[in-house]
PDB file of N, CA and C in Angstrom:
ATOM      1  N   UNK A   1     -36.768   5.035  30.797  1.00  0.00           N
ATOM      2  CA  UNK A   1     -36.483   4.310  29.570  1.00  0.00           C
ATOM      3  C   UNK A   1     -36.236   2.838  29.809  1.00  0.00           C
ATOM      4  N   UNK A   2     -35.878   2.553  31.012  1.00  0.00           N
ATOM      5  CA  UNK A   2     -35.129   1.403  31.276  1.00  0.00           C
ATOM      6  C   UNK A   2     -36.389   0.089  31.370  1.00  0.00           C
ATOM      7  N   UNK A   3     -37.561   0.859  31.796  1.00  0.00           N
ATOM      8  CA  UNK A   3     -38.296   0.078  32.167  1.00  0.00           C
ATOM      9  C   UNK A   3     -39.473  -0.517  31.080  1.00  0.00           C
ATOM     10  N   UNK A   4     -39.416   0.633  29.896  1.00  0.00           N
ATOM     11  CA  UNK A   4     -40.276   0.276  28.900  1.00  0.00           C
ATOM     12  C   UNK A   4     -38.884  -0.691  27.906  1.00  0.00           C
ATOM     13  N   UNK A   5     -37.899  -0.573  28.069  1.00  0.00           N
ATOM     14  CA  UNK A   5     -36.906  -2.009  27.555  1.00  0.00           C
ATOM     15  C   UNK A   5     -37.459  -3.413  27.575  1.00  0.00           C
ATOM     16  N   UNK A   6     -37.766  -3.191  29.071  1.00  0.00           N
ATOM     17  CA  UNK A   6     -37.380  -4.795  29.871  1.00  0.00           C
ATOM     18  C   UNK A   6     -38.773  -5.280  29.872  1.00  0.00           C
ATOM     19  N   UNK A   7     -39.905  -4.243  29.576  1.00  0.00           N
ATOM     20  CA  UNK A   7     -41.488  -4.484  29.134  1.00  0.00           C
ATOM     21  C   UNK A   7     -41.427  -5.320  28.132  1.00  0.00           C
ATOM     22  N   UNK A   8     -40.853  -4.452  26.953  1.00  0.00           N
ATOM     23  CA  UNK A   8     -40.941  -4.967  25.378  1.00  0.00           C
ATOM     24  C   UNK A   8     -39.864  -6.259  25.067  1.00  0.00           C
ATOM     25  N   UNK A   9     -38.820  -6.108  25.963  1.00  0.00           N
ATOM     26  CA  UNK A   9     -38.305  -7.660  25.823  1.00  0.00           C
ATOM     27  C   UNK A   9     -39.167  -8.785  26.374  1.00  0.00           C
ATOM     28  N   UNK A  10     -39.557  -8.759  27.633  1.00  0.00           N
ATOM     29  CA  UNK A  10     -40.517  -9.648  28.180  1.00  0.00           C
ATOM     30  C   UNK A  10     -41.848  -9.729  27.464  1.00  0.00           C
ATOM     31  N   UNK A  11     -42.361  -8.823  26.597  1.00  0.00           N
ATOM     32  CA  UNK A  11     -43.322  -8.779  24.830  1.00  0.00           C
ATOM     33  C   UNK A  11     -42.769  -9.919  23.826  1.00  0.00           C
ATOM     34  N   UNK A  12     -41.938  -9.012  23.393  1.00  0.00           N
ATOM     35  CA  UNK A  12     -41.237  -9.808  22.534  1.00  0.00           C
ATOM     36  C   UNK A  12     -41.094 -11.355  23.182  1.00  0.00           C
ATOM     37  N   UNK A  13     -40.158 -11.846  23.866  1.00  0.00           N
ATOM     38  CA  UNK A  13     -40.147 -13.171  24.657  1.00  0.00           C
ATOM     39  C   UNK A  13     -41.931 -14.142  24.645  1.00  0.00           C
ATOM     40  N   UNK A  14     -42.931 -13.013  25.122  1.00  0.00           N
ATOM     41  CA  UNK A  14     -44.092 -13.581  24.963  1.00  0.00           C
ATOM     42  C   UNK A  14     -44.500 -14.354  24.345  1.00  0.00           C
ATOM     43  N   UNK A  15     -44.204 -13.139  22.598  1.00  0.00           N
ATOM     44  CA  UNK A  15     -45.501 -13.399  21.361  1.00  0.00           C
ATOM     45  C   UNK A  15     -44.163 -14.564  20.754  1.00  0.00           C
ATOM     46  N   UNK A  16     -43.036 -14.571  21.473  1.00  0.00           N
ATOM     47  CA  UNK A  16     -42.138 -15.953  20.378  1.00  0.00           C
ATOM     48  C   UNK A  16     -42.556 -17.457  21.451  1.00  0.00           C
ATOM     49  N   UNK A  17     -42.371 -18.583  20.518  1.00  0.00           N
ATOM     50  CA  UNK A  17     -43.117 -19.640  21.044  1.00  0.00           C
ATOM     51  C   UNK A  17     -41.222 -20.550  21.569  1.00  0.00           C
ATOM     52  N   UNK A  18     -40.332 -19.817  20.922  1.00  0.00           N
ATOM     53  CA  UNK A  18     -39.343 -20.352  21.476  1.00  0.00           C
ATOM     54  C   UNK A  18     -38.022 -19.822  21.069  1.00  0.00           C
ATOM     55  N   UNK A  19     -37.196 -20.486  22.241  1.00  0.00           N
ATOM     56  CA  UNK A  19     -36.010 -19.138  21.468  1.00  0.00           C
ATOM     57  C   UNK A  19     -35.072 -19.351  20.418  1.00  0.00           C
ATOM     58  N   UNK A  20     -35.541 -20.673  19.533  1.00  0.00           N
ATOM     59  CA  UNK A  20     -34.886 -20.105  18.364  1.00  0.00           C
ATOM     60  C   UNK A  20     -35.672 -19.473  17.428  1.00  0.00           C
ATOM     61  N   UNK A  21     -37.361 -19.478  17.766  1.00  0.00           N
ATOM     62  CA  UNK A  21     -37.741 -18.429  17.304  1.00  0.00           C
ATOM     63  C   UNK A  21     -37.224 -16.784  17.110  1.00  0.00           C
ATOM     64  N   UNK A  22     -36.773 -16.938  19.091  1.00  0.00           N
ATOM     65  CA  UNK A  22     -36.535 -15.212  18.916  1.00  0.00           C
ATOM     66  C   UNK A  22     -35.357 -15.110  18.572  1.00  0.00           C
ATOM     67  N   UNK A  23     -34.341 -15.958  18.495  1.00  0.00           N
ATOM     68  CA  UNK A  23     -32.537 -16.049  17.332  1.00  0.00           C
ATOM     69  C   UNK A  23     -33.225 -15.231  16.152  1.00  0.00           C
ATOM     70  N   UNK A  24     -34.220 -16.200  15.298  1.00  0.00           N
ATOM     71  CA  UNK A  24     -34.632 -16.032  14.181  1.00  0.00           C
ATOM     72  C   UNK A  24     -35.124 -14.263  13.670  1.00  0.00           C
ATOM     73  N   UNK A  25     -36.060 -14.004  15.297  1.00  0.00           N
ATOM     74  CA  UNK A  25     -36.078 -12.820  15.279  1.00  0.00           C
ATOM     75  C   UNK A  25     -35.492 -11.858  15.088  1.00  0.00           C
ATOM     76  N   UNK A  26     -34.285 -11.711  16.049  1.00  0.00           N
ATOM     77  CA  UNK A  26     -33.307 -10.841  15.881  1.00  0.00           C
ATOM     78  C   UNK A  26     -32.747 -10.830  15.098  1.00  0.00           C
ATOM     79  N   UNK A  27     -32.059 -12.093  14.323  1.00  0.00           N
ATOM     80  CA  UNK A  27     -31.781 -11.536  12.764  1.00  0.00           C
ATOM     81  C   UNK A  27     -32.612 -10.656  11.647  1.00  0.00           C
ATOM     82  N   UNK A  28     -33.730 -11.511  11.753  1.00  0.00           N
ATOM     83  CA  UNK A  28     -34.604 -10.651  10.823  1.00  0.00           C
ATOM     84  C   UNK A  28     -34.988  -8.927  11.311  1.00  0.00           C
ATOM     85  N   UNK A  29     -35.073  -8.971  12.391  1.00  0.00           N
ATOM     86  CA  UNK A  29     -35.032  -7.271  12.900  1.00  0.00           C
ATOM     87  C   UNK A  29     -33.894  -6.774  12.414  1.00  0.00           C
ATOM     88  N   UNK A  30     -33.020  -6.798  11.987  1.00  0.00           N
ATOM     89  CA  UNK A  30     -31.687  -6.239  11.651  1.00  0.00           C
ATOM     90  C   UNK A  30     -32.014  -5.934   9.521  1.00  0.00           C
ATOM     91  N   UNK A  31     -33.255  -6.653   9.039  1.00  0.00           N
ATOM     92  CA  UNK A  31     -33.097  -6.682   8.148  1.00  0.00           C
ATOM     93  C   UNK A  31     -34.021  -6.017   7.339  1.00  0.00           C
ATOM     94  N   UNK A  32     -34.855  -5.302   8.285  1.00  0.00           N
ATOM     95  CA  UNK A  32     -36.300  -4.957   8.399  1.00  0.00           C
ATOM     96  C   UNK A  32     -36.687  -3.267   8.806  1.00  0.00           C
ATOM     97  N   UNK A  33     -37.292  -2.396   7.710  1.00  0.00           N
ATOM     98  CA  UNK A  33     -37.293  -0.874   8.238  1.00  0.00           C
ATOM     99  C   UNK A  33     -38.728  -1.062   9.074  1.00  0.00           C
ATOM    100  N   UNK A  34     -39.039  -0.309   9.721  1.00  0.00           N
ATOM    101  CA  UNK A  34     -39.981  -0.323  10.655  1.00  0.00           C
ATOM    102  C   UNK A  34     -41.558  -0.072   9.815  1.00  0.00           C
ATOM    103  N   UNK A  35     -41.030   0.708   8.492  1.00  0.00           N
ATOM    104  CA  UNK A  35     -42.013   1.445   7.605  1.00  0.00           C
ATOM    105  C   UNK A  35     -42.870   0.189   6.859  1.00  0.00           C
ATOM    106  N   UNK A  36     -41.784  -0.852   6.700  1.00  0.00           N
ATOM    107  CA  UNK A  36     -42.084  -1.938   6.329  1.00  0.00           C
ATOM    108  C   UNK A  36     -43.339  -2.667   6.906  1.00  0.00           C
ATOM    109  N   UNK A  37     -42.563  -2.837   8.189  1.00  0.00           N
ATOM    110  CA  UNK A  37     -43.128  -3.571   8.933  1.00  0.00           C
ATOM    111  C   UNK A  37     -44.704  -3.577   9.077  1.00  0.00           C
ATOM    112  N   UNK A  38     -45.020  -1.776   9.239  1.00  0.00           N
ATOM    113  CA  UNK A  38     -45.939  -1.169   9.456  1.00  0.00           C
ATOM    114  C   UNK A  38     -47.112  -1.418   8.226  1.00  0.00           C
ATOM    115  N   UNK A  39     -46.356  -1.462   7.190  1.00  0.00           N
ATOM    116  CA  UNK A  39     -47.268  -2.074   5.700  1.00  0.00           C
ATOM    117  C   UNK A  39     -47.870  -3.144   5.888  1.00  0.00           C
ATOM    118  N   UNK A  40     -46.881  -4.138   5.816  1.00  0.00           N
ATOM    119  CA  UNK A  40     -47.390  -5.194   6.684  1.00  0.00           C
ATOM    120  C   UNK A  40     -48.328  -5.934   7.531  1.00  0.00           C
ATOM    121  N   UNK A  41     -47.808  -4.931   8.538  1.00  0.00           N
ATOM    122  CA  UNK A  41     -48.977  -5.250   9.703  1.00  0.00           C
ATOM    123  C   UNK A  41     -50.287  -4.473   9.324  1.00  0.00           C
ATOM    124  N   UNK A  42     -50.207  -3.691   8.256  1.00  0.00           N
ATOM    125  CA  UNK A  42     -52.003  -3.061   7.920  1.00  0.00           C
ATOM    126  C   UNK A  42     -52.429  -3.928   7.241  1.00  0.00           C
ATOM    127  N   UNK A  43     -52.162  -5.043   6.668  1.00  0.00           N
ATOM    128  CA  UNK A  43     -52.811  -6.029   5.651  1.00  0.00           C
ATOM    129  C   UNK A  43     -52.998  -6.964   6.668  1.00  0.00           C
ATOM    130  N   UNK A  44     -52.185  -7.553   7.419  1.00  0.00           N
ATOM    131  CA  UNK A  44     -52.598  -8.255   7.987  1.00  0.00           C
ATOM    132  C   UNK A  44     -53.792  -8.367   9.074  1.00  0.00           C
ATOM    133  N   UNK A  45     -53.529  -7.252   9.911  1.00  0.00           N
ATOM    134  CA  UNK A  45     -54.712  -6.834  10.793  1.00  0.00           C
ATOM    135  C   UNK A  45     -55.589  -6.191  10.280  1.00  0.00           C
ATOM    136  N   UNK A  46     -56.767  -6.674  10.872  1.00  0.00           N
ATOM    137  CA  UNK A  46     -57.755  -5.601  10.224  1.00  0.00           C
ATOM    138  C   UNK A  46     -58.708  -5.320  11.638  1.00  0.00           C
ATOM    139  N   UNK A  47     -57.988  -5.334  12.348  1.00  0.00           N
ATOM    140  CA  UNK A  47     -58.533  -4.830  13.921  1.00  0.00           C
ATOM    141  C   UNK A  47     -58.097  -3.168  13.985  1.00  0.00           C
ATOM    142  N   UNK A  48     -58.436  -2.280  13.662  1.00  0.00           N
ATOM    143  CA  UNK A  48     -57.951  -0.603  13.466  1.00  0.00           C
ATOM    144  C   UNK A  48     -57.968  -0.619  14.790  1.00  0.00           C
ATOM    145  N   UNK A  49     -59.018  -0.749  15.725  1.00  0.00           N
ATOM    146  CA  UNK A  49     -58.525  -0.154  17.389  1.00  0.00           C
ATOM    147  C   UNK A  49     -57.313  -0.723  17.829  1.00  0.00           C
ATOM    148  N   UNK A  50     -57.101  -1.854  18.084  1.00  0.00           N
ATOM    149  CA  UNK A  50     -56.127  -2.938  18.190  1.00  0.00           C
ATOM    150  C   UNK A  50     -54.556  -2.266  17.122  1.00  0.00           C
ATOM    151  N   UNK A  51     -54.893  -1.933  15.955  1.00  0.00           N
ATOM    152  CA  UNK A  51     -53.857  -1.496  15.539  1.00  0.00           C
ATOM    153  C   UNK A  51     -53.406  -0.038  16.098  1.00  0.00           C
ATOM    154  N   UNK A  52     -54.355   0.534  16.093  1.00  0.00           N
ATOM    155  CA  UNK A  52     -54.390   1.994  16.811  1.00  0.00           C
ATOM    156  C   UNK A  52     -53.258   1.919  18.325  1.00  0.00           C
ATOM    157  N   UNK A  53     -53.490   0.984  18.890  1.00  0.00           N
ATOM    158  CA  UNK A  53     -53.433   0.552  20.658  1.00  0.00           C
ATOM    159  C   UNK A  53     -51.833   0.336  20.017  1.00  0.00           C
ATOM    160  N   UNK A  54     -51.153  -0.916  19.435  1.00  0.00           N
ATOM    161  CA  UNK A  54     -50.108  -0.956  19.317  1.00  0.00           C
ATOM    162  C   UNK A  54     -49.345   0.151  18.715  1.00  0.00           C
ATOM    163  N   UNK A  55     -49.752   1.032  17.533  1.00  0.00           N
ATOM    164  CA  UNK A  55     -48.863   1.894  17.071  1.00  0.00           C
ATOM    165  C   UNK A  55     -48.507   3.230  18.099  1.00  0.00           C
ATOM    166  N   UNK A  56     -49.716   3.152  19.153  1.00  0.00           N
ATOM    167  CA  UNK A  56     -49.863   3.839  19.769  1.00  0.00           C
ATOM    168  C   UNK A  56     -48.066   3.813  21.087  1.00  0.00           C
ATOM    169  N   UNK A  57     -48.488   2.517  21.346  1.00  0.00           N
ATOM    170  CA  UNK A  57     -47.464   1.678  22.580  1.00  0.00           C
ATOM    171  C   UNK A  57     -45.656   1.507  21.761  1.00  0.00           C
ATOM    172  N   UNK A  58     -45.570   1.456  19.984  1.00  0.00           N
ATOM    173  CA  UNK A  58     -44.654   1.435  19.677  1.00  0.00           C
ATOM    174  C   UNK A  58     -44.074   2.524  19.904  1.00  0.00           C
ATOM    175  N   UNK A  59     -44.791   4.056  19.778  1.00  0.00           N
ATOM    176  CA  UNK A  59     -44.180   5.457  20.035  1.00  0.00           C
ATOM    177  C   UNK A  59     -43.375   5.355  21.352  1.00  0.00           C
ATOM    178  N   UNK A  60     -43.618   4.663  22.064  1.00  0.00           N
ATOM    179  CA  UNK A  60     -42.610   4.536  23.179  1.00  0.00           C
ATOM    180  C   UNK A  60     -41.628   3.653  23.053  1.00  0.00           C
ATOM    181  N   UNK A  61     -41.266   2.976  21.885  1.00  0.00           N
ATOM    182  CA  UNK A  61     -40.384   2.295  22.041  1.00  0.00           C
ATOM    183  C   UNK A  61     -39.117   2.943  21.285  1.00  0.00           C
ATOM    184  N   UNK A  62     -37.769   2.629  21.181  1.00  0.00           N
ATOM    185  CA  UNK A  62     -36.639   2.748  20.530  1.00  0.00           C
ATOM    186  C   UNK A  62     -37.714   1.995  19.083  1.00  0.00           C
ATOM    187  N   UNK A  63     -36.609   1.901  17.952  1.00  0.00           N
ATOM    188  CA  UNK A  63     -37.027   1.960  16.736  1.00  0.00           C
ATOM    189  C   UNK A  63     -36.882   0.421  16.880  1.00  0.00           C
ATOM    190  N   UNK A  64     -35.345  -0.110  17.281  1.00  0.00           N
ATOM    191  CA  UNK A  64     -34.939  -1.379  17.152  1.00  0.00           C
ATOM    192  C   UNK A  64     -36.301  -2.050  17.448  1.00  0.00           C
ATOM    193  N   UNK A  65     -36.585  -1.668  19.180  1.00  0.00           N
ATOM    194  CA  UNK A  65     -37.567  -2.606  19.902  1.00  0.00           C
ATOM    195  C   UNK A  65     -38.629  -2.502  19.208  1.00  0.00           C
ATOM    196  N   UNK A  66     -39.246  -1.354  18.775  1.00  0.00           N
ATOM    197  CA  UNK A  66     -40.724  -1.917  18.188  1.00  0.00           C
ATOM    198  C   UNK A  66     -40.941  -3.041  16.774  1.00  0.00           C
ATOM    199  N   UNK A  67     -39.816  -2.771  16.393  1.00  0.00           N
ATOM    200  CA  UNK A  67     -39.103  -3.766  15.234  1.00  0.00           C
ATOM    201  C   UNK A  67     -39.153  -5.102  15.715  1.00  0.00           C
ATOM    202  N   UNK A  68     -38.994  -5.855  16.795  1.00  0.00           N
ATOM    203  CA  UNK A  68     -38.841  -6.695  16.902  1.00  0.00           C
ATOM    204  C   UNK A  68     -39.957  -6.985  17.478  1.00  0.00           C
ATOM    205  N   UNK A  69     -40.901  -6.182  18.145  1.00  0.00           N
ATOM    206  CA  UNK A  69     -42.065  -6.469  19.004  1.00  0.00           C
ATOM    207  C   UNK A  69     -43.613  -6.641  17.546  1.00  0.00           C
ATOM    208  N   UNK A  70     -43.063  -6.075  16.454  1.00  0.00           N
ATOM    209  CA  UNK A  70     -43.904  -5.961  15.364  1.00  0.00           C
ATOM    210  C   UNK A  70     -43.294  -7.255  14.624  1.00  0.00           C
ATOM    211  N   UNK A  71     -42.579  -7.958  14.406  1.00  0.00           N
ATOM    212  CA  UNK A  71     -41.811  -8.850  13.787  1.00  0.00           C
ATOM    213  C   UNK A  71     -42.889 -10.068  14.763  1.00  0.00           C
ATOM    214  N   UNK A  72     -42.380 -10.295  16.082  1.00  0.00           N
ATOM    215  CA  UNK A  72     -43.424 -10.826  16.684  1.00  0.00           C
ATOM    216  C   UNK A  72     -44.808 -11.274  16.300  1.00  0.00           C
ATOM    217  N   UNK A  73     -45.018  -9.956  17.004  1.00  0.00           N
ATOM    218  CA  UNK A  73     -46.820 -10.050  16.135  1.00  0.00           C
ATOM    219  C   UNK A  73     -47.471 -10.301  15.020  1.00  0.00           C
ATOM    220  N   UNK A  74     -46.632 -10.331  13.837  1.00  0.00           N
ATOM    221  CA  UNK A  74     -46.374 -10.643  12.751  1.00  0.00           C
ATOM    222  C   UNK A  74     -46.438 -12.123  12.421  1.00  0.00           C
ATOM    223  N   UNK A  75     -45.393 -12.336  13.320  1.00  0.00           N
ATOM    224  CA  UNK A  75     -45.175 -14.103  13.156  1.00  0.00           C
ATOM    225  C   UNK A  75     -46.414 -14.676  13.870  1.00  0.00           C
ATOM    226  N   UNK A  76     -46.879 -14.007  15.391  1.00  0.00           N
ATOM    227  CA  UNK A  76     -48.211 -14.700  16.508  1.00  0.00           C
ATOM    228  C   UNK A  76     -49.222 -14.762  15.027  1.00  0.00           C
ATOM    229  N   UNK A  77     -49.051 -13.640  14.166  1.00  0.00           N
ATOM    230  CA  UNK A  77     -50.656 -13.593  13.424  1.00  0.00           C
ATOM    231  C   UNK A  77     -50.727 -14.840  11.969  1.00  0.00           C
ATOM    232  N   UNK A  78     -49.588 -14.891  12.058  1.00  0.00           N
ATOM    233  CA  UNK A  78     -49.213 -15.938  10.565  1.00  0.00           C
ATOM    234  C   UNK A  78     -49.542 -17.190  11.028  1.00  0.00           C
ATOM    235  N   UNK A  79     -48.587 -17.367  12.325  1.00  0.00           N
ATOM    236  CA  UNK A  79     -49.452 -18.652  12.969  1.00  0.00           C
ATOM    237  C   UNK A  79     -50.482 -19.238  12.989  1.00  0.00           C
ATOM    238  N   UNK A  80     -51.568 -18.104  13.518  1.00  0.00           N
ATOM    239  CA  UNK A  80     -52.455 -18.326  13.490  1.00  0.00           C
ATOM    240  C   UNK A  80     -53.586 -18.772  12.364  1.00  0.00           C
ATOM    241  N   UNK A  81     -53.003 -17.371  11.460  1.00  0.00           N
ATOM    242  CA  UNK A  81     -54.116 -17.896   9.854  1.00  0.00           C
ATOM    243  C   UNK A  81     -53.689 -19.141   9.439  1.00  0.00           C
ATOM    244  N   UNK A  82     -52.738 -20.076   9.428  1.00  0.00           N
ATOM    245  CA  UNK A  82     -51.930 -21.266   9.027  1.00  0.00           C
ATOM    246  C   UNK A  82     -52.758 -22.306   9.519  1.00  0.00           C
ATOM    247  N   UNK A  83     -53.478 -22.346  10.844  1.00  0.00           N
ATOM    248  CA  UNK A  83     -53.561 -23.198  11.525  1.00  0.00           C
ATOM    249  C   UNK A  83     -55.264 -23.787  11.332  1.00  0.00           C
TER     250      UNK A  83
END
């Protein structure tokens, strides 16, 4: 268990561009059901394998962590369409 933690923190840490990004993060993970999230992230992506691959990799996570690792990806993808 210990080791898929310190994976998804060093994830998380990745997809944020800085750490008051990931402050920002962790609040908002606290505010956020995962079910949500998951809505979410189907509108936004429209990569199904790619989505497949992550929902796949969240089953290993605690609820918190994939919450915050989807919050992430969330924000990497907003970025991006913005830009």
């Amino acid at each position: 268990g210990e080791q898929v933690t310190s994976v998804c923190r060093e994830r998380v840490v990745d997809l944020c561009s800085s750490e008051q990004e990931l402050s920002d993060l962790h609040i908002q993970a606290r505010q956020y059901k995962p079910c949500t999230i998951y809505q979410g992230y189907g509108k936004v992506c429209k990569d199904m394998a790619k989505h497949t691959e992550i929902n796949s990799q969240l089953k290993l996570l605690s609820v918190r962590e994939s919450t915050m690792i989807f919050l992430a990806v969330l924000l990497r993808k907003r970025r991006s369409f913005e830009k």
